[in-house]
PDB file of N, CA and C in Angstrom:
ATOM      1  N   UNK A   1      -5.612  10.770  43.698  1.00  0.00           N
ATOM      2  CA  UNK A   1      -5.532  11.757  42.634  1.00  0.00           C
ATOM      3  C   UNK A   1      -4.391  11.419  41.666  1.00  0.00           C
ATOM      4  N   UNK A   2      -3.316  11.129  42.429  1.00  0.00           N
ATOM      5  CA  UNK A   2      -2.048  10.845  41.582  1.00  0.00           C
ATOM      6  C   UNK A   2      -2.167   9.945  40.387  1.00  0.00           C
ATOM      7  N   UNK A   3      -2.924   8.401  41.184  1.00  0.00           N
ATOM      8  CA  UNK A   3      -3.275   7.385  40.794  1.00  0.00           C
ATOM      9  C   UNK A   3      -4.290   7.578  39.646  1.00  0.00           C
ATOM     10  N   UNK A   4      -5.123   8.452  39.404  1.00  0.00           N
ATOM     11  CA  UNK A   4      -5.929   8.342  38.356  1.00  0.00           C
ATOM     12  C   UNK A   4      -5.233   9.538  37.258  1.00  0.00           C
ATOM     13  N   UNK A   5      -4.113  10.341  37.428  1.00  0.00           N
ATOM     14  CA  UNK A   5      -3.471  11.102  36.879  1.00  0.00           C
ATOM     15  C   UNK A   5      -2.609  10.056  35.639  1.00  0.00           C
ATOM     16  N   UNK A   6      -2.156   8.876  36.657  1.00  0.00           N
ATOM     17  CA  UNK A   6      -1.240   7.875  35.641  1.00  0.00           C
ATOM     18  C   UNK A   6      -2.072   7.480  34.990  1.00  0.00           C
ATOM     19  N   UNK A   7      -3.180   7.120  35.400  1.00  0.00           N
ATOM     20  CA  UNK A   7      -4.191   6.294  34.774  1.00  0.00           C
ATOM     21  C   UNK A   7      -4.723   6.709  33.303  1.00  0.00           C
ATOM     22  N   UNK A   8      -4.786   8.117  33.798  1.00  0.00           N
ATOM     23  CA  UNK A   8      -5.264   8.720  32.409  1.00  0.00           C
ATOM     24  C   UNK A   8      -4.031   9.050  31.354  1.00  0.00           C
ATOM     25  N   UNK A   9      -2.758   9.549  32.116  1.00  0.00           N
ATOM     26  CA  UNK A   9      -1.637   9.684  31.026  1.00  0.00           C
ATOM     27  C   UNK A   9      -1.454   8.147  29.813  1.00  0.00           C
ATOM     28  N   UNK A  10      -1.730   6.832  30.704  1.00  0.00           N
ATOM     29  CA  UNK A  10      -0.814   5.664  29.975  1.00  0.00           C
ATOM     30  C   UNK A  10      -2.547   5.775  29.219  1.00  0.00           C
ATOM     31  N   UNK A  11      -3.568   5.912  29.556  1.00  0.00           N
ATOM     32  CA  UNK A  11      -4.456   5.786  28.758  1.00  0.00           C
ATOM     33  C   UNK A  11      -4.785   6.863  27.161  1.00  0.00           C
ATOM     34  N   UNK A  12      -3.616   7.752  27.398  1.00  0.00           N
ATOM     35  CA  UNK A  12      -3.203   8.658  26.588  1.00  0.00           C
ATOM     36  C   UNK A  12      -2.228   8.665  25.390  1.00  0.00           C
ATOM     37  N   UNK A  13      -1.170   8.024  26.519  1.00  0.00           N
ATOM     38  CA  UNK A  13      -0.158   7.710  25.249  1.00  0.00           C
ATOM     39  C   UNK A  13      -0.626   6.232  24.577  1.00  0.00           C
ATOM     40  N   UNK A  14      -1.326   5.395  24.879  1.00  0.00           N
ATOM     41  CA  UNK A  14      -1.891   3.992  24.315  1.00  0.00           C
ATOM     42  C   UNK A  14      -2.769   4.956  23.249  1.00  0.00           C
ATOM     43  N   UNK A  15      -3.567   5.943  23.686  1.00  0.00           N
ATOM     44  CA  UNK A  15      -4.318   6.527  22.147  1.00  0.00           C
ATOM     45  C   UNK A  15      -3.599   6.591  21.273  1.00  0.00           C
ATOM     46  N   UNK A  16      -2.545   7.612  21.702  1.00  0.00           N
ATOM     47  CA  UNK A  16      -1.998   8.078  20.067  1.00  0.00           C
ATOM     48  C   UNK A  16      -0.958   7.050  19.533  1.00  0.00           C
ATOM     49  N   UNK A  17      -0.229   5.879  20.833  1.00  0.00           N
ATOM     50  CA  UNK A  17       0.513   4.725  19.836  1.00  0.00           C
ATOM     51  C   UNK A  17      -1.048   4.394  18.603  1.00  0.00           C
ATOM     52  N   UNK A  18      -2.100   4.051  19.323  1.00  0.00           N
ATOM     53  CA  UNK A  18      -3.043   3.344  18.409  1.00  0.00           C
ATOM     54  C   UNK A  18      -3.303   4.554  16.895  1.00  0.00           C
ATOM     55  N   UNK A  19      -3.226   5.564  16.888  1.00  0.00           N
ATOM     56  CA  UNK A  19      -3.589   6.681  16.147  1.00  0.00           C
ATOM     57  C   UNK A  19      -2.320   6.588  15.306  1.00  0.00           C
ATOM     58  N   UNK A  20      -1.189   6.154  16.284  1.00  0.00           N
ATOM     59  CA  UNK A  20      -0.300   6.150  14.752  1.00  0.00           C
ATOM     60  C   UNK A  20       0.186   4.995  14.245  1.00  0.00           C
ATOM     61  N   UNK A  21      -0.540   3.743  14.786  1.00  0.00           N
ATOM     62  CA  UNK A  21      -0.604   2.932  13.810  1.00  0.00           C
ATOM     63  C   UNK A  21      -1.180   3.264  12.909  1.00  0.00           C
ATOM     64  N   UNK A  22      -2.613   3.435  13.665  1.00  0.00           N
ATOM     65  CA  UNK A  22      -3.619   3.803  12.369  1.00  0.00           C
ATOM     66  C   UNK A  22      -3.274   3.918  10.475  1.00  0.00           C
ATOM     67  N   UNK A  23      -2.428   5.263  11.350  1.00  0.00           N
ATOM     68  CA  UNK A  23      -1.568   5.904  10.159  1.00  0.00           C
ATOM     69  C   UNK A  23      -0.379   5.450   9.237  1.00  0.00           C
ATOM     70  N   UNK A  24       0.301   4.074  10.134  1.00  0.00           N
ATOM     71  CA  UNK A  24       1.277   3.653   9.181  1.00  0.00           C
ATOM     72  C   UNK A  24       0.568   2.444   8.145  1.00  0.00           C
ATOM     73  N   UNK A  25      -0.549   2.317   8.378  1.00  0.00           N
ATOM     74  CA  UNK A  25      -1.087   1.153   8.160  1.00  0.00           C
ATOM     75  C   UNK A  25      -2.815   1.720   7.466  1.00  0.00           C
ATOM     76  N   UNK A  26      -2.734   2.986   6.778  1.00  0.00           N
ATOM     77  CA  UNK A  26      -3.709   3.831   6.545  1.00  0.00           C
ATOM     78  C   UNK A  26      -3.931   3.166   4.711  1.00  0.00           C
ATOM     79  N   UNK A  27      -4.954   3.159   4.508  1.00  0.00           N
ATOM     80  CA  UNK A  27      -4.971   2.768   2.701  1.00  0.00           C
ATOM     81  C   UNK A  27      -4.606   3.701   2.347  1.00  0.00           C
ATOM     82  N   UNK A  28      -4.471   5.038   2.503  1.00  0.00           N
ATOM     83  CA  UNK A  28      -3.804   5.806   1.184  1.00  0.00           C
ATOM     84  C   UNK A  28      -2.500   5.667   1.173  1.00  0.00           C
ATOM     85  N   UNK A  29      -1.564   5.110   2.884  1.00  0.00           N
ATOM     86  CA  UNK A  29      -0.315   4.838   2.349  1.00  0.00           C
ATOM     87  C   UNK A  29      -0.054   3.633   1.798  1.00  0.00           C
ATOM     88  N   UNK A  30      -0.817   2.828   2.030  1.00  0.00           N
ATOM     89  CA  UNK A  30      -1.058   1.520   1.294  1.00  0.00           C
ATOM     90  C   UNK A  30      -1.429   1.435  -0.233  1.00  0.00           C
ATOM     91  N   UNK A  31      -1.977   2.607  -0.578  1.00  0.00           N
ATOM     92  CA  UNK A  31      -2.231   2.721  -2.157  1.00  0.00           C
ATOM     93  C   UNK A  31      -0.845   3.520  -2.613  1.00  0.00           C
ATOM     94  N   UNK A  32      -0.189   4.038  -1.764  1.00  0.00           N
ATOM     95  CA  UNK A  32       0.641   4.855  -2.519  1.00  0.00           C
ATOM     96  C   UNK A  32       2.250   4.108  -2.440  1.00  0.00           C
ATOM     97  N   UNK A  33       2.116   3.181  -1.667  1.00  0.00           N
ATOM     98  CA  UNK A  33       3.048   1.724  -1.537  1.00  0.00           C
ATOM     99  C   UNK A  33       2.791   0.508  -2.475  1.00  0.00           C
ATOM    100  N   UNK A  34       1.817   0.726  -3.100  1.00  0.00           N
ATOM    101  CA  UNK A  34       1.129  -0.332  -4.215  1.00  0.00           C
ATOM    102  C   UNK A  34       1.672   0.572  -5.700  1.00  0.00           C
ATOM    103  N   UNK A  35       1.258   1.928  -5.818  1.00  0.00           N
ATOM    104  CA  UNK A  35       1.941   2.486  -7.125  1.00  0.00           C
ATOM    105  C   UNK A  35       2.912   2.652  -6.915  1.00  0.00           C
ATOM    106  N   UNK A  36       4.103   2.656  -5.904  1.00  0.00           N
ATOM    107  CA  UNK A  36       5.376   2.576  -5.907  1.00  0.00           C
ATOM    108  C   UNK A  36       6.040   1.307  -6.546  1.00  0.00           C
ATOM    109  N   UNK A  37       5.361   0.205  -6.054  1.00  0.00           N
ATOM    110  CA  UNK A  37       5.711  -1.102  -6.409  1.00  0.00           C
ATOM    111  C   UNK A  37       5.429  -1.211  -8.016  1.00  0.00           C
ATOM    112  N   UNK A  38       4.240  -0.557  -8.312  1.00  0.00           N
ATOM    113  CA  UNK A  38       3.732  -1.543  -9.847  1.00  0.00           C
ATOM    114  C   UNK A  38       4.643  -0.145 -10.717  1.00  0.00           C
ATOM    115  N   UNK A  39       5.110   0.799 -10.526  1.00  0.00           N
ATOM    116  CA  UNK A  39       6.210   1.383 -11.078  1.00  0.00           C
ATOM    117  C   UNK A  39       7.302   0.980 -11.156  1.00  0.00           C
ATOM    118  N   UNK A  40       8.068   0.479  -9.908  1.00  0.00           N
ATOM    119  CA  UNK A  40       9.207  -0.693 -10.159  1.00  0.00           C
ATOM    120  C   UNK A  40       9.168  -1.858 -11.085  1.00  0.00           C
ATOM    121  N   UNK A  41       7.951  -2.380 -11.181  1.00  0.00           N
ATOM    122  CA  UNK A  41       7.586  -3.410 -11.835  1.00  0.00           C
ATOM    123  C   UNK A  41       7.603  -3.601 -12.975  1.00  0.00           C
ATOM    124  N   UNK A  42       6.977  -1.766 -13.793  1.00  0.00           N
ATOM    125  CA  UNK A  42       7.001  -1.121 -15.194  1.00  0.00           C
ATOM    126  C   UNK A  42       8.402  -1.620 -15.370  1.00  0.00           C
ATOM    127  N   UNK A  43       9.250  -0.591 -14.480  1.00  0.00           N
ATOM    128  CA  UNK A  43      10.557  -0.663 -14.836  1.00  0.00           C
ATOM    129  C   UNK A  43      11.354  -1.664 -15.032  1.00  0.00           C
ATOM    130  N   UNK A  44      11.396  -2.513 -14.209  1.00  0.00           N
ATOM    131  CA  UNK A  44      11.779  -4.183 -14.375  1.00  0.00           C
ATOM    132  C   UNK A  44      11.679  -4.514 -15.934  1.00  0.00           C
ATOM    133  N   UNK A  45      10.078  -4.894 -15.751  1.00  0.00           N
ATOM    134  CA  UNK A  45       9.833  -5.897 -17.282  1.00  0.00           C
ATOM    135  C   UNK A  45      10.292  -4.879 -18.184  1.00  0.00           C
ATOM    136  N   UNK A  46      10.372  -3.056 -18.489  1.00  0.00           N
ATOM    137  CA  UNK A  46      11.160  -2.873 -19.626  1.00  0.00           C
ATOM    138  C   UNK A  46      12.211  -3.062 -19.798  1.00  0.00           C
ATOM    139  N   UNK A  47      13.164  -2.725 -18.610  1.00  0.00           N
ATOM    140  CA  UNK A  47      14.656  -3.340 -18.991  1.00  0.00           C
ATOM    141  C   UNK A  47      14.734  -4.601 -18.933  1.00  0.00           C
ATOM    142  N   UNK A  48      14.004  -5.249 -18.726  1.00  0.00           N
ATOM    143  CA  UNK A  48      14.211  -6.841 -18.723  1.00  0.00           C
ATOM    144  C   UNK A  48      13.802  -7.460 -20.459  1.00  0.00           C
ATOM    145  N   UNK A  49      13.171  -6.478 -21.335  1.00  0.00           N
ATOM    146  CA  UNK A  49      12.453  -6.787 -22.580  1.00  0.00           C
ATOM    147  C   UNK A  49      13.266  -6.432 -23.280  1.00  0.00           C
ATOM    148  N   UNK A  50      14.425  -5.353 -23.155  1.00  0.00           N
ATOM    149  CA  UNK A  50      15.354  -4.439 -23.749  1.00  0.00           C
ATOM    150  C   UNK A  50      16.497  -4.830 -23.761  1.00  0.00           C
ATOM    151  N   UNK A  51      17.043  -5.066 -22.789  1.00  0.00           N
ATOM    152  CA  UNK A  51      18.280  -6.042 -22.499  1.00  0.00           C
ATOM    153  C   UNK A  51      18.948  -7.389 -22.748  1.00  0.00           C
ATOM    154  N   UNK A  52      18.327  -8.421 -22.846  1.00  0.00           N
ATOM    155  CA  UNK A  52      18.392  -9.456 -23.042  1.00  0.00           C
ATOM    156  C   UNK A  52      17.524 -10.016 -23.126  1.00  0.00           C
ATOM    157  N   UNK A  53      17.451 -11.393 -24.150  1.00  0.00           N
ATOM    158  CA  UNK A  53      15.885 -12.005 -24.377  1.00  0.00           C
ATOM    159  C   UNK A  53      15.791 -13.009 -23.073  1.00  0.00           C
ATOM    160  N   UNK A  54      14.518 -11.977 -22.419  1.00  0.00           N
ATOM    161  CA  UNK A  54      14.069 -12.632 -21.681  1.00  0.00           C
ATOM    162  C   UNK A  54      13.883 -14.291 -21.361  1.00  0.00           C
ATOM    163  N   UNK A  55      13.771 -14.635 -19.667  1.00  0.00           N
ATOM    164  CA  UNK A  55      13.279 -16.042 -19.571  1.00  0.00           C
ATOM    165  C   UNK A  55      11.369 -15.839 -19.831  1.00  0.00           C
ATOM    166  N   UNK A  56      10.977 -15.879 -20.601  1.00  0.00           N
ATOM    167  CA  UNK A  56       9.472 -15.793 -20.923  1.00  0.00           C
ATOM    168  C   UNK A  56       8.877 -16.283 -19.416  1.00  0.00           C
ATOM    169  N   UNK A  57       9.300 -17.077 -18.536  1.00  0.00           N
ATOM    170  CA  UNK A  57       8.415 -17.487 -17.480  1.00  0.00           C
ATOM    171  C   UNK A  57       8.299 -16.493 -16.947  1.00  0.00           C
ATOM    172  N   UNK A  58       9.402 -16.026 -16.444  1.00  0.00           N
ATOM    173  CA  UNK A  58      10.027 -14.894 -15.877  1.00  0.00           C
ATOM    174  C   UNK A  58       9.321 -14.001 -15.727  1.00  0.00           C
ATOM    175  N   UNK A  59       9.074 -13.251 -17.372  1.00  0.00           N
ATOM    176  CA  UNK A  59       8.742 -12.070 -17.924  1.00  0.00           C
ATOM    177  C   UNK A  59       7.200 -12.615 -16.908  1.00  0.00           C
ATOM    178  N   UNK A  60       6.683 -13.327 -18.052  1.00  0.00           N
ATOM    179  CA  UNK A  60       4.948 -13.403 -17.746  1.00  0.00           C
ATOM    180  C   UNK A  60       4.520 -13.507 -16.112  1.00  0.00           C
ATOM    181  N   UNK A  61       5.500 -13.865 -15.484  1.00  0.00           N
ATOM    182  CA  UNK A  61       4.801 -13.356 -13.568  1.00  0.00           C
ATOM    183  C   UNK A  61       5.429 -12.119 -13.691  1.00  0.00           C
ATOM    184  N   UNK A  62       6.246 -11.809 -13.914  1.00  0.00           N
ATOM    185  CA  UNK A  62       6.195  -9.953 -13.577  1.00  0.00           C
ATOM    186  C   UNK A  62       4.698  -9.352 -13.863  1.00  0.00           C
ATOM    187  N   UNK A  63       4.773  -9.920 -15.127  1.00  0.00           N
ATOM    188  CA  UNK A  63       3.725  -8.864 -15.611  1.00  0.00           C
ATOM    189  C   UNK A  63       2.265  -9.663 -15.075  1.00  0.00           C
ATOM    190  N   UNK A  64       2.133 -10.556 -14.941  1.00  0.00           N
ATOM    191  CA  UNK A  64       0.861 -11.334 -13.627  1.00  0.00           C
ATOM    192  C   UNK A  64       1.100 -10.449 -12.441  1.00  0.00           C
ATOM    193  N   UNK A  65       2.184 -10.518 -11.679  1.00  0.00           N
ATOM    194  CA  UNK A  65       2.063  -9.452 -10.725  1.00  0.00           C
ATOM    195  C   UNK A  65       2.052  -7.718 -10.966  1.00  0.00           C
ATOM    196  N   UNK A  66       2.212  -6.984 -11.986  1.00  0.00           N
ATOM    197  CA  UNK A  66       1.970  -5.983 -12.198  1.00  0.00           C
ATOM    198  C   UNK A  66       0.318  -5.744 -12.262  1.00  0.00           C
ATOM    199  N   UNK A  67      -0.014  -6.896 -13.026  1.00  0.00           N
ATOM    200  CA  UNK A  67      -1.331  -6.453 -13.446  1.00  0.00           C
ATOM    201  C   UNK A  67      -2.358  -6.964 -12.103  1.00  0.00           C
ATOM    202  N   UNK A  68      -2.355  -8.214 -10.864  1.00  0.00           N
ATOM    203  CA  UNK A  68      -2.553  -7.832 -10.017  1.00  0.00           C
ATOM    204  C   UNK A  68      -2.369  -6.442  -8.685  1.00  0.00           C
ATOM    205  N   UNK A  69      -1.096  -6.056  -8.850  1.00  0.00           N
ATOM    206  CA  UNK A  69      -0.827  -4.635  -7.813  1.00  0.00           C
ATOM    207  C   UNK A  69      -2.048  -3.860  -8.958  1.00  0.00           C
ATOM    208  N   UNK A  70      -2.243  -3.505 -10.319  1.00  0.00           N
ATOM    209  CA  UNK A  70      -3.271  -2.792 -10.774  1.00  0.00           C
ATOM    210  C   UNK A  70      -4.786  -3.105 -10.304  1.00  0.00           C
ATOM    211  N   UNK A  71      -5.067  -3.784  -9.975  1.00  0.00           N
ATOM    212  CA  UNK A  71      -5.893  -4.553  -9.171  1.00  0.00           C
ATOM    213  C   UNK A  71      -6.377  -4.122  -8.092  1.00  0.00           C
ATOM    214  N   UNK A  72      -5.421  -4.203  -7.632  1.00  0.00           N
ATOM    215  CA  UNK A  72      -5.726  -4.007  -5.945  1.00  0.00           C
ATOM    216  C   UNK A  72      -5.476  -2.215  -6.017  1.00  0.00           C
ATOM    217  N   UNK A  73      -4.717  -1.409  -6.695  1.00  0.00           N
ATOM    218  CA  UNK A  73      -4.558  -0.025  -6.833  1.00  0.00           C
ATOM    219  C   UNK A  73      -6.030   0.188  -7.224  1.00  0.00           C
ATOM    220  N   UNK A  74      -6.747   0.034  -8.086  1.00  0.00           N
ATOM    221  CA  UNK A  74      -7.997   0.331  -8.331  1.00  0.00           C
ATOM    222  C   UNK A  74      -9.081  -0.012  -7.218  1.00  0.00           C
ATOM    223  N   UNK A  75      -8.891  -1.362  -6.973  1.00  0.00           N
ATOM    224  CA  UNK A  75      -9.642  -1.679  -5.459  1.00  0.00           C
ATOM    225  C   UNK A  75      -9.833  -0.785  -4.659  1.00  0.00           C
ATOM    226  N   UNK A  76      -8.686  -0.048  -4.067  1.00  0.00           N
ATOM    227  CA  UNK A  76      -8.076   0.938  -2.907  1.00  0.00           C
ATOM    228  C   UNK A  76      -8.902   2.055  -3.424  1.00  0.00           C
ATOM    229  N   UNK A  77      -8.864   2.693  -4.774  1.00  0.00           N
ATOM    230  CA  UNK A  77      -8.722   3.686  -4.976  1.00  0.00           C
ATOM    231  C   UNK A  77     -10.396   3.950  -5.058  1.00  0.00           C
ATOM    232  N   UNK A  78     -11.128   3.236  -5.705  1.00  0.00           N
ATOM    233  CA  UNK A  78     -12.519   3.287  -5.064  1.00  0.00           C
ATOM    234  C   UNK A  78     -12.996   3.119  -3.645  1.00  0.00           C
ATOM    235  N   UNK A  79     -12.103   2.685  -2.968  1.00  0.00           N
ATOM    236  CA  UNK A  79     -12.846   2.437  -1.618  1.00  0.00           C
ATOM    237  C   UNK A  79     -12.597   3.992  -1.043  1.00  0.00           C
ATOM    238  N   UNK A  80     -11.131   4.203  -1.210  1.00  0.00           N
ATOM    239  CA  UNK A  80     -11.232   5.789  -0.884  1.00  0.00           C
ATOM    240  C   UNK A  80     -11.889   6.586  -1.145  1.00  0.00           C
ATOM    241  N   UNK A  81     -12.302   6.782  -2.639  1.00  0.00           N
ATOM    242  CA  UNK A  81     -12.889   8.065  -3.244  1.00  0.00           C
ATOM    243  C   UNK A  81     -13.984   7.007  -3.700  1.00  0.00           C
ATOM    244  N   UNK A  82     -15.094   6.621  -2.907  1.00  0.00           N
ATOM    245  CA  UNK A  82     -16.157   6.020  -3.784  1.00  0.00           C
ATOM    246  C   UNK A  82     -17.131   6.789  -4.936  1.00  0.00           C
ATOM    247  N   UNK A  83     -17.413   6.367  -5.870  1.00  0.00           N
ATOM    248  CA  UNK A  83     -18.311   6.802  -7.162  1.00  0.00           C
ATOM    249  C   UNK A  83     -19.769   7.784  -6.404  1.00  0.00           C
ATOM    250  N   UNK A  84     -19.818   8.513  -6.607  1.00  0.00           N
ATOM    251  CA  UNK A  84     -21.076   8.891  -6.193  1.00  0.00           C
ATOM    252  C   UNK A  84     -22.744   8.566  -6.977  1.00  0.00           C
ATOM    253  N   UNK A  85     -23.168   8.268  -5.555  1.00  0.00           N
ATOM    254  CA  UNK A  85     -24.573   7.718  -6.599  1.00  0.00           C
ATOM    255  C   UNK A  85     -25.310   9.008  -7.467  1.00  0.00           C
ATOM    256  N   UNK A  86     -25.825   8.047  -8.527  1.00  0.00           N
ATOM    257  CA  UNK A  86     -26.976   8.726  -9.299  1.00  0.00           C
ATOM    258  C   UNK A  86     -28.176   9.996  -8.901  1.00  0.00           C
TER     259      UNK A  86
END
């Protein structure tokens, strides 16, 4: 009795470790870790445009990587809330 008592507790707490991975590793926190980033990113290339004349290489992968994280934010954001059919 004891023995299937443990059995079922460690088979218990292994659920909810797995349940809260789930959750750290969920696309909406993953979409909402992607508009965190491409907001930093805003912010970057303006003070970086404002401040001093830019290294143009520089500038143009910021803004290559801004406009990929937009990318993948839109990706996410349909897979979550898909379009409803016709």
């Amino acid at each position: 009795m004891v023995e299937n008592y443990n059995r079922f507790a460690l088979t218990a707490v292994a659920f909810i470790r797995e349940l809260m991975d789930d959750n750290l590793h969920s696309l909406s926190r993953r979409l909402i870790e992607l508009r965190i980033e491409h907001g930093d990113l805003d912010s970057l290339i303006d003070q970086a445009s404002l401040d001093r004349p830019a290294d143009e290489l520089v500038l143009r992968r910021l803004k290559k990587r801004r406009l990929s994280l937009r990318d993948q934010i839109s990706r996410l954001e349909a897979e979550l809330d898909p379009p409803e059919p016709a």
